[in-house]
Protein backbone atom coordinates (compact mmCIF):
# COMPACT_ATOMS: atom_id res chain seq x y z
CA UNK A 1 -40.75 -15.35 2.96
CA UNK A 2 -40.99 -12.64 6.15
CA UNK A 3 -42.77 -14.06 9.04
CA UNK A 4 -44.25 -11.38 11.24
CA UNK A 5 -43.00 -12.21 15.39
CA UNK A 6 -46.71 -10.96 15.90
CA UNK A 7 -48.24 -14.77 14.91
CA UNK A 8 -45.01 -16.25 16.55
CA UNK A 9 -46.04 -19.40 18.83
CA UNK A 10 -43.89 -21.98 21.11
CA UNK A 11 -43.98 -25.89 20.07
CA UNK A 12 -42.19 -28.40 22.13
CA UNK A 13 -42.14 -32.23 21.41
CA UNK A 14 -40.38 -35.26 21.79
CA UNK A 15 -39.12 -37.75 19.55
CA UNK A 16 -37.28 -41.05 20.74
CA UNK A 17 -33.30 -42.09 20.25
CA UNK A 18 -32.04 -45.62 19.68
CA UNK A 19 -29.83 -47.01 22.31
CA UNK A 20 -26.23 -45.90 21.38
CA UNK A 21 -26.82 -43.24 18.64
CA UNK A 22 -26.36 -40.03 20.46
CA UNK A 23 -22.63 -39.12 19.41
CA UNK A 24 -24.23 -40.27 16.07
CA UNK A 25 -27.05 -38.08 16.26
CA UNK A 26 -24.87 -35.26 17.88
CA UNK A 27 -22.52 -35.51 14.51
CA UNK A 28 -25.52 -35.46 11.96
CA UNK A 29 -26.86 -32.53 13.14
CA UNK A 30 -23.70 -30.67 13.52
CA UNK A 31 -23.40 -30.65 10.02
CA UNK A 32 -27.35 -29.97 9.10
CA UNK A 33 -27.94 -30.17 5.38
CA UNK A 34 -27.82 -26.28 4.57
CA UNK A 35 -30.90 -26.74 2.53
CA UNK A 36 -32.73 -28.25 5.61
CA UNK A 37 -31.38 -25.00 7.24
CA UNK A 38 -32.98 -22.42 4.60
CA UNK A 39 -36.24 -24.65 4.87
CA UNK A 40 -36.87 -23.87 8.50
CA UNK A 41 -35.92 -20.50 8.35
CA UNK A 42 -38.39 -19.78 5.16
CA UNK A 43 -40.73 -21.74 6.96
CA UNK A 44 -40.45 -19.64 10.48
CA UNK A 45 -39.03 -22.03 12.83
CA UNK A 46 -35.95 -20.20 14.52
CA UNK A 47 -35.06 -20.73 18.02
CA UNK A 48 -34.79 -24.62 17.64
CA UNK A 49 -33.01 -26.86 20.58
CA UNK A 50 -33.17 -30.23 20.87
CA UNK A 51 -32.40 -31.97 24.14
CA UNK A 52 -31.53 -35.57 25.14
CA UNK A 53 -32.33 -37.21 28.18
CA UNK A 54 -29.88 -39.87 28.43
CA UNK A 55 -31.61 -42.29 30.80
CA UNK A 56 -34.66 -42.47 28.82
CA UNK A 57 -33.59 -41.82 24.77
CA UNK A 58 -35.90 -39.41 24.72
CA UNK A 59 -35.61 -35.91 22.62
CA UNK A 60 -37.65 -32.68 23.99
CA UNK A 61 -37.42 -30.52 20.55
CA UNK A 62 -38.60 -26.87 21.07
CA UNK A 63 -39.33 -24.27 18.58
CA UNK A 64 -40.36 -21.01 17.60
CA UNK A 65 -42.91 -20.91 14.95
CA UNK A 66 -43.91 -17.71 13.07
CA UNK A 67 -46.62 -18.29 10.44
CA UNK A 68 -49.03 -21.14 10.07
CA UNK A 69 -46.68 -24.70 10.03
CA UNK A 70 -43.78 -25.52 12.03
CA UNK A 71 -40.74 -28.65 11.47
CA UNK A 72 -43.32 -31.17 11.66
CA UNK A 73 -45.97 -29.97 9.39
CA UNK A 74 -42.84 -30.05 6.34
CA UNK A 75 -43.50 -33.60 5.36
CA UNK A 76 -44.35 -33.01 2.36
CA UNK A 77 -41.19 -31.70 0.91
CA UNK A 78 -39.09 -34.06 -0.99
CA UNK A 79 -35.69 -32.93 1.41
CA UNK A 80 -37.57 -33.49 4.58
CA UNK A 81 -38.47 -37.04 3.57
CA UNK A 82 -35.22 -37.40 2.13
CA UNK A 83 -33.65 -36.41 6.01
CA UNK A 84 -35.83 -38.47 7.64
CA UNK A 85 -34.57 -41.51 5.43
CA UNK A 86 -30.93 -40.08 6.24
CA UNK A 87 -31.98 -40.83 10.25
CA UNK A 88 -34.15 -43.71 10.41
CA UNK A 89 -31.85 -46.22 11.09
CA UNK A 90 -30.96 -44.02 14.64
CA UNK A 91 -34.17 -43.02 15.80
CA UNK A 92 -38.02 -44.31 16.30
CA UNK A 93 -39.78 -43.73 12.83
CA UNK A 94 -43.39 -44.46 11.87
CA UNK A 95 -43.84 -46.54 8.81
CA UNK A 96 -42.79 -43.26 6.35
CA UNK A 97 -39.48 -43.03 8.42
CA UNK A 98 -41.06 -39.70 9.93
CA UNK A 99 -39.97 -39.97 13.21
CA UNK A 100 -42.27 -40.62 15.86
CA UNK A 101 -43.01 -37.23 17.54
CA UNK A 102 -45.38 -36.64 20.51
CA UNK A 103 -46.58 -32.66 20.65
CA UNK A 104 -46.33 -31.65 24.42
CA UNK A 105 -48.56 -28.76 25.78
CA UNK A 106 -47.00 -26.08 27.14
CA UNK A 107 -47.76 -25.95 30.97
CA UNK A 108 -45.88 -22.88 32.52
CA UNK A 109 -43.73 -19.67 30.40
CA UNK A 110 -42.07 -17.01 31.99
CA UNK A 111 -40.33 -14.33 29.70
């Protein structure tokens, strides 16, 4: 699928760690499922960080996004359910073991 950079947007969230998971949650991502891989790129996401801030737990995810859904609109897709199974027992998940993810508005951007 060829997403055009013309309808490309930011998205930045967080998400929250458990208490002792970040080498954990470091090591899981290292080795990314390559099929969760292929997903974000056919779906447009490139340019995706997460960060930790180790006094809090808290993840600040940010994304590019070309086309019309980013990560968090992929829940319906049998390997992103199957990945959020994978890390519910390290993060905070809602009752579908999506993990709990607060969008955060962009307030400043300088290229």
């Amino acid at each position: 699928m060829l997403q055009s950079n013309a309808m490309k947007r930011r998205e930045a969230f967080k998400m929250f760690l458990k208490p002792g998971f970040k080498e954990e949650y470091k090591r899981r991502h290292a080795a990314l499922w390559p099929e969760m891989k292929a997903l974000l790129k056919e779906s447009g996401v490139s340019n995706y960080s997460i960060y930790l801030d180790e006094e809090t737990g808290v993840l600040y995810a940010y994304q590019e996004v070309s086309g019309d859904s980013g990560s968090q609109d992929l829940g319906g897709l049998e390997i992103v359910r199957k990945w959020w199974d994978y890390m519910a027992d390290i993060m905070e998940v809602n009752p579908d073991n999506s993990p709990v993810s607060i969008p955060l508005p962009e307030m400043f951007h300088l290229d």
